[in-house]
N, C-alpha and C. Protein backbone atom coordinates (compact mmCIF):
# COMPACT_ATOMS: atom_id res chain seq x y z
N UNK A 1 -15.17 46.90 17.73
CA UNK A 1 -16.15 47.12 16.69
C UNK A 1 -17.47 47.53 17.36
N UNK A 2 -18.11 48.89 16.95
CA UNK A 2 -19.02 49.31 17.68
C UNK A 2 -20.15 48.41 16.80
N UNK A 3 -21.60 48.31 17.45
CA UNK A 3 -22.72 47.85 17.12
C UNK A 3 -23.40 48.57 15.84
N UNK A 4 -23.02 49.39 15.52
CA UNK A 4 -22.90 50.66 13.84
C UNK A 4 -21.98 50.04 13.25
N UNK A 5 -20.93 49.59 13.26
CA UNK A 5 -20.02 48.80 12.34
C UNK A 5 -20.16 47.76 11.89
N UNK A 6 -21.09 46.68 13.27
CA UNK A 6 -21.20 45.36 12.86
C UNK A 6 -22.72 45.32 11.74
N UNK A 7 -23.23 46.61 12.13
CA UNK A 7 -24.82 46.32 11.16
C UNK A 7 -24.23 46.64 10.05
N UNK A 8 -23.27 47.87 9.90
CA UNK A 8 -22.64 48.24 8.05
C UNK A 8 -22.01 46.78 7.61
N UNK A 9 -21.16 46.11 8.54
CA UNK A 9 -20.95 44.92 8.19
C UNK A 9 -22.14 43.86 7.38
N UNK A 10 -22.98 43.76 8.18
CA UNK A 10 -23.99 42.88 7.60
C UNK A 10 -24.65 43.29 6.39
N UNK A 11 -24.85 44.35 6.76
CA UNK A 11 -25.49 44.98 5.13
C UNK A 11 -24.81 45.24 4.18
N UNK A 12 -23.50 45.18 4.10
CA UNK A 12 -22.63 44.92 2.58
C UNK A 12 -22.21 43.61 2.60
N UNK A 13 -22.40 42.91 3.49
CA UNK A 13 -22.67 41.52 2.90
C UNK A 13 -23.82 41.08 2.53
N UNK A 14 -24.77 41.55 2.55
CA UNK A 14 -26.21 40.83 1.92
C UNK A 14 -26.09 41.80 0.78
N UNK A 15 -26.36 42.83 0.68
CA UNK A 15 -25.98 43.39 -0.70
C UNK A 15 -24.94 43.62 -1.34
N UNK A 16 -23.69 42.65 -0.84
CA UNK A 16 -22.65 42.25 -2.33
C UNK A 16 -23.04 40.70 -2.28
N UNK A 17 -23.61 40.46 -2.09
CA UNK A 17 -23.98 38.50 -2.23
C UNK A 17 -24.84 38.67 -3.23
N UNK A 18 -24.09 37.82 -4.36
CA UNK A 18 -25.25 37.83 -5.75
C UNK A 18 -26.01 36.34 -5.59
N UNK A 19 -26.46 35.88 -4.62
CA UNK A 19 -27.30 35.02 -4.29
C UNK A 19 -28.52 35.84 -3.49
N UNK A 20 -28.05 36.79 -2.93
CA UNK A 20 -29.32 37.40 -1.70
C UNK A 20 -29.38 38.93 -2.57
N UNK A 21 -28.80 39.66 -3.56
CA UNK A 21 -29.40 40.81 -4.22
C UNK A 21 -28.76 40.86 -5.49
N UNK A 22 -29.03 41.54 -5.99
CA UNK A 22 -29.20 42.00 -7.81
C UNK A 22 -29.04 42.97 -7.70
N UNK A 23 -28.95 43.59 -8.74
CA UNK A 23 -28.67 44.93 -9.49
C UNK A 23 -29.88 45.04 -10.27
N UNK A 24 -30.23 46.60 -9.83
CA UNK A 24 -31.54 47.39 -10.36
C UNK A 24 -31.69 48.41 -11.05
N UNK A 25 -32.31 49.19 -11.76
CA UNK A 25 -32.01 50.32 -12.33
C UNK A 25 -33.54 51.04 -11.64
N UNK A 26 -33.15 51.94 -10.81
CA UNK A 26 -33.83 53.07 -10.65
C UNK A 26 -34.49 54.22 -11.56
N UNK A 27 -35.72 54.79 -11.44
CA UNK A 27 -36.23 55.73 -12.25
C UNK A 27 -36.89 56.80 -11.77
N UNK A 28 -36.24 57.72 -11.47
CA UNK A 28 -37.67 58.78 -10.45
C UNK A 28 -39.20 58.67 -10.94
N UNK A 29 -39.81 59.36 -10.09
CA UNK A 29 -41.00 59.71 -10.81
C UNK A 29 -40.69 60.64 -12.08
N UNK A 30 -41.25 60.39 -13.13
CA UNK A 30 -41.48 61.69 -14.40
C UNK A 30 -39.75 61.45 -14.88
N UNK A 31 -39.23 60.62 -14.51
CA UNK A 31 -37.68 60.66 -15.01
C UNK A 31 -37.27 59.86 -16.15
N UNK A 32 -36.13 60.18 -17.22
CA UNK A 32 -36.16 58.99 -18.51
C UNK A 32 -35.15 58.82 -18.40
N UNK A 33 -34.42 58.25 -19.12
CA UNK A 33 -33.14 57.80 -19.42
C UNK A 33 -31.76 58.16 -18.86
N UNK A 34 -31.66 59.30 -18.93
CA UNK A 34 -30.87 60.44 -18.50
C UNK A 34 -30.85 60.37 -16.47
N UNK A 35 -32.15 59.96 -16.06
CA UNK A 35 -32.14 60.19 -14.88
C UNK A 35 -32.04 58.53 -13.58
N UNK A 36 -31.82 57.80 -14.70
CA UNK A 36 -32.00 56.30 -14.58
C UNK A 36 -30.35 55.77 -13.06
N UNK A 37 -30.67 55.36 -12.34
CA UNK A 37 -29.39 55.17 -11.16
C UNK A 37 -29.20 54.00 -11.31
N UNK A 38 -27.69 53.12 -10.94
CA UNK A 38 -28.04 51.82 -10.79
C UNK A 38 -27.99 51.64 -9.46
N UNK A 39 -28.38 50.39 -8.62
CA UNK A 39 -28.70 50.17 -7.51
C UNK A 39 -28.24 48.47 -7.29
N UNK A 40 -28.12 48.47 -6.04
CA UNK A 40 -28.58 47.14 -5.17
C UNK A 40 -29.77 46.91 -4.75
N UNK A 41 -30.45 45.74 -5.18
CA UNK A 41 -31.87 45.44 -4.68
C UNK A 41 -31.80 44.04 -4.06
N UNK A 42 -32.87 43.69 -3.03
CA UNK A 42 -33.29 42.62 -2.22
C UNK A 42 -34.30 42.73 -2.34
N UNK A 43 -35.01 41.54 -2.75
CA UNK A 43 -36.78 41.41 -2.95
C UNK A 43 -36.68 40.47 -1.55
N UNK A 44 -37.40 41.24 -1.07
CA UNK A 44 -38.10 41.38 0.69
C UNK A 44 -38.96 40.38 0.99
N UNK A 45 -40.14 40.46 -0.23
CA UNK A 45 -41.32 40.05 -0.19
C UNK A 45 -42.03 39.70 -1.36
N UNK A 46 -42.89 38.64 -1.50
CA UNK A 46 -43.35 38.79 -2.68
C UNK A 46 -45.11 38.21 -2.32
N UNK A 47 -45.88 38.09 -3.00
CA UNK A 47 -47.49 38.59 -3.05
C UNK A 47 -47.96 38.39 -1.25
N UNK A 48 -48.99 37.46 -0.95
CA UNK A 48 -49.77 37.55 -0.01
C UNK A 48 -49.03 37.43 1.66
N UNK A 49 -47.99 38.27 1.43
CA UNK A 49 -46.76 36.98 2.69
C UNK A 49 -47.19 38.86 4.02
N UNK A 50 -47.01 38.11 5.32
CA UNK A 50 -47.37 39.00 6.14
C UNK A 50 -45.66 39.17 6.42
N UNK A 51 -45.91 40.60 6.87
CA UNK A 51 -44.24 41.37 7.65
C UNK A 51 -44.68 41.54 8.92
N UNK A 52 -43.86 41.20 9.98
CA UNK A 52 -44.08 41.82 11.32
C UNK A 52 -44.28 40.14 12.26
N UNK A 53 -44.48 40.92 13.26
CA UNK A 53 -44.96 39.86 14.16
C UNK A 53 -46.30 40.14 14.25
N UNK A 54 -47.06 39.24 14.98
CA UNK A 54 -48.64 38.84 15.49
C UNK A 54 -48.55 39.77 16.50
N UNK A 55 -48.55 41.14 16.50
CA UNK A 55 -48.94 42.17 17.53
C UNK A 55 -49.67 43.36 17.02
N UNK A 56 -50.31 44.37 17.19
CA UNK A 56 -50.46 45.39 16.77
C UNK A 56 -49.49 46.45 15.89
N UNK A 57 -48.34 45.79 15.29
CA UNK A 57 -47.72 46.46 14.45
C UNK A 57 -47.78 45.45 13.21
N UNK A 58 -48.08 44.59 12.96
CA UNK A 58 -48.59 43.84 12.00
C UNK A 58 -48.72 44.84 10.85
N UNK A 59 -47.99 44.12 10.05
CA UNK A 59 -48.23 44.87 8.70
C UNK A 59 -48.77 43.81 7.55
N UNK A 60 -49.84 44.07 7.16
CA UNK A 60 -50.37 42.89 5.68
C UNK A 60 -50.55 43.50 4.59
N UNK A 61 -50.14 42.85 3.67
CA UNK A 61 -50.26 43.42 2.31
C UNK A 61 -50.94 42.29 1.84
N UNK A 62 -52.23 42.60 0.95
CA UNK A 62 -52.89 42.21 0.12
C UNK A 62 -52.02 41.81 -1.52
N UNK A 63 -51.07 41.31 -1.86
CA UNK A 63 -50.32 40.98 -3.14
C UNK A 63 -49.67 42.49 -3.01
N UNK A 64 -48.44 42.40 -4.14
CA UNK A 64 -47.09 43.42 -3.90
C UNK A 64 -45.97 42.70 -4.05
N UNK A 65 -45.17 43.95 -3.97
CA UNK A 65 -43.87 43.41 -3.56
C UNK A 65 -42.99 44.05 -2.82
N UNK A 66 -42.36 43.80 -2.18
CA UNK A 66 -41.37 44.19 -0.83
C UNK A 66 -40.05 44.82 -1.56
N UNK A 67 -39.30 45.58 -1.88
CA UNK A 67 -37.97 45.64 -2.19
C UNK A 67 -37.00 46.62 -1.81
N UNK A 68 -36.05 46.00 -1.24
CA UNK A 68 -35.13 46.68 -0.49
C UNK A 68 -34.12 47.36 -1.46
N UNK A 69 -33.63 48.64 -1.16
CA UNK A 69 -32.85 49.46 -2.04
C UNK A 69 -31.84 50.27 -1.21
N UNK A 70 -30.72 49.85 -1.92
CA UNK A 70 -29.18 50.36 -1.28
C UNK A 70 -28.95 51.28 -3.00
N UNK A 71 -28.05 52.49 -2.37
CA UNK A 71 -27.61 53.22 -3.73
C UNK A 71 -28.22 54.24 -3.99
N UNK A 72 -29.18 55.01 -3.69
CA UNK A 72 -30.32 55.93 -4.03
C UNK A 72 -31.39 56.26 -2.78
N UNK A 73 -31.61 57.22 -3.17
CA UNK A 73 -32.88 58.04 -2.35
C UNK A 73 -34.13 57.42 -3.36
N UNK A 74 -34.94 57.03 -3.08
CA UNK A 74 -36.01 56.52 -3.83
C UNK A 74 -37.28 56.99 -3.47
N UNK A 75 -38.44 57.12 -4.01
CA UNK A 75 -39.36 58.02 -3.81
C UNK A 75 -40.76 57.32 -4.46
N UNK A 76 -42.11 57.75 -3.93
CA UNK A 76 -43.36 57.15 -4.37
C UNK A 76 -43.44 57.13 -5.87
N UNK A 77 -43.52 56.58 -6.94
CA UNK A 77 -44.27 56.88 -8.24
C UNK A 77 -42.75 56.91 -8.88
N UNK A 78 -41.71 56.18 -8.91
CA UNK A 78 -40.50 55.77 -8.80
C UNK A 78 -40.72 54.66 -9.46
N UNK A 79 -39.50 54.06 -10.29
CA UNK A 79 -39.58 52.56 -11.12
C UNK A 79 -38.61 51.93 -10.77
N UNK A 80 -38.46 50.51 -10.41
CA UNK A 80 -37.42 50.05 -9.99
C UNK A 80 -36.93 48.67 -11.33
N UNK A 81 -36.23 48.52 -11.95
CA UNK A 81 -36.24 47.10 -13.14
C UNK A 81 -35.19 46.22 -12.38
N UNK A 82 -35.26 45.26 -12.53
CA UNK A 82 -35.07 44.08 -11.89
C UNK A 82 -34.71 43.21 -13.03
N UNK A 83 -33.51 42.87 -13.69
CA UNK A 83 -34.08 42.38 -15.34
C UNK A 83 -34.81 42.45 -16.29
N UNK A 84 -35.80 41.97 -16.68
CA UNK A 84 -36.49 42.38 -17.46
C UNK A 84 -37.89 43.09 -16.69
N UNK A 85 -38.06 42.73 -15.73
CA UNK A 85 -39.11 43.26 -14.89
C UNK A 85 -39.21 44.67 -13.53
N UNK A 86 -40.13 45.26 -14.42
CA UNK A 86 -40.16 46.67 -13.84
C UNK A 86 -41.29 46.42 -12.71
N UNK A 87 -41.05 47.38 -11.59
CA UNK A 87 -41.99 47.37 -10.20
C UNK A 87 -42.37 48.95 -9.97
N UNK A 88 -43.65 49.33 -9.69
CA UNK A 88 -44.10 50.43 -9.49
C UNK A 88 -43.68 50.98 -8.22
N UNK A 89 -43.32 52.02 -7.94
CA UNK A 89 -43.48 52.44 -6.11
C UNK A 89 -44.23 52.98 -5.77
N UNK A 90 -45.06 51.94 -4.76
CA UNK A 90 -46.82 52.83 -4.48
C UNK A 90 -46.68 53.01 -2.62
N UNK A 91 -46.86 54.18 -2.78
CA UNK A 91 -46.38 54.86 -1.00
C UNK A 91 -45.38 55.13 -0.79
N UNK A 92 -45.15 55.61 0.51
CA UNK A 92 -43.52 56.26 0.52
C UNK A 92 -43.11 55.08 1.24
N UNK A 93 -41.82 55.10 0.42
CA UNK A 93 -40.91 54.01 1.21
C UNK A 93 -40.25 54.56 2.13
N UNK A 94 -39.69 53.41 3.20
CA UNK A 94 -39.73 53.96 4.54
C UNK A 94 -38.21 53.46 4.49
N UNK A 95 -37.30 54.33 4.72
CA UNK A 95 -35.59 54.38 5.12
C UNK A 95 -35.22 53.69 6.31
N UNK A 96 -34.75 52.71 6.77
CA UNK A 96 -33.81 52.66 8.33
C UNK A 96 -33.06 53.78 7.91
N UNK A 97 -33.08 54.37 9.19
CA UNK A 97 -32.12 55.42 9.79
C UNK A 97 -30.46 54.46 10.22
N UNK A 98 -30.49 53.68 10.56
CA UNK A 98 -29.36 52.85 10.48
C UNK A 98 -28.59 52.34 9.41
N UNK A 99 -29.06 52.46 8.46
CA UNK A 99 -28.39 51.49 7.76
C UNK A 99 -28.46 52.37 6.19
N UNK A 100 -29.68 53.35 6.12
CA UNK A 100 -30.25 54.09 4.89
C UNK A 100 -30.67 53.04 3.68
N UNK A 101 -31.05 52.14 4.51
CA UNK A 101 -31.95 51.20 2.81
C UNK A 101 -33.17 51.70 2.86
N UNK A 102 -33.42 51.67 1.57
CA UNK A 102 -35.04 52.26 1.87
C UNK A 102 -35.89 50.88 1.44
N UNK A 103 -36.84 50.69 2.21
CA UNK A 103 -37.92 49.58 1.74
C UNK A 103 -39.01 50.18 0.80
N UNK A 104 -39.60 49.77 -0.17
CA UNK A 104 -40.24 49.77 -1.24
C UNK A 104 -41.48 49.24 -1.11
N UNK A 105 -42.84 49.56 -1.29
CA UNK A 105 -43.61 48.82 -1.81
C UNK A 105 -44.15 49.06 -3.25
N UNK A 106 -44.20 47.89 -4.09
CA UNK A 106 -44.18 48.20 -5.20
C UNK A 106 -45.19 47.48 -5.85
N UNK A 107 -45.65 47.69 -7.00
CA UNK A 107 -46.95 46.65 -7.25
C UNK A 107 -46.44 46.45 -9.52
């Protein structure tokens, strides 16, 4: 098992575990009904919490939310629903090249 197999491994187990992700409905920007995807989501993060380590790549967010997305190409100004609760996508979310989840920040 190459080190590419064991990460696809891990990541369809956290996103088929309905304890660690949900099901989302995607929305492009300017998109309605018709253009709506469903998805796997992982909420990452939620308001004042820091990502990274204590080095110069430190990333802080001032409140937000973190959300990870399997299933779709996702894009800035994008809607993500979560049950009854919809999340904005503010900036471009940034893809692993490994794995193709895209991370979200959403407000």
């Amino acid at each position: 098992m190459t080190q590419l197999d064991v990460i696809a491994a891990a990541v369809a187990a956290v996103f088929s575990n309905g304890h660690l992700s949900r099901a989302g409905v995607y929305t492009p920007p300017g998109g309605g009904v018709d253009d709506e995807l469903v998805v796997r989501v992982v909420v990452a993060a939620r308001r004042d919490e820091m990502l990274g380590g204590l080095s110069a790549d430190t990333v802080f967010y001032s409140g937000g939310t973190e959300i990870d997305v399997k299933g779709a190409v996702v894009e800035e100004g994008g809607t993500i629903r979560i049950d009854e609760e919809a999340f904005r996508i503010v900036g471009e979310p940034r893809r692993d090249q490994r794995t193709g989840i895209f991370r979200c920040r959403c407000a």
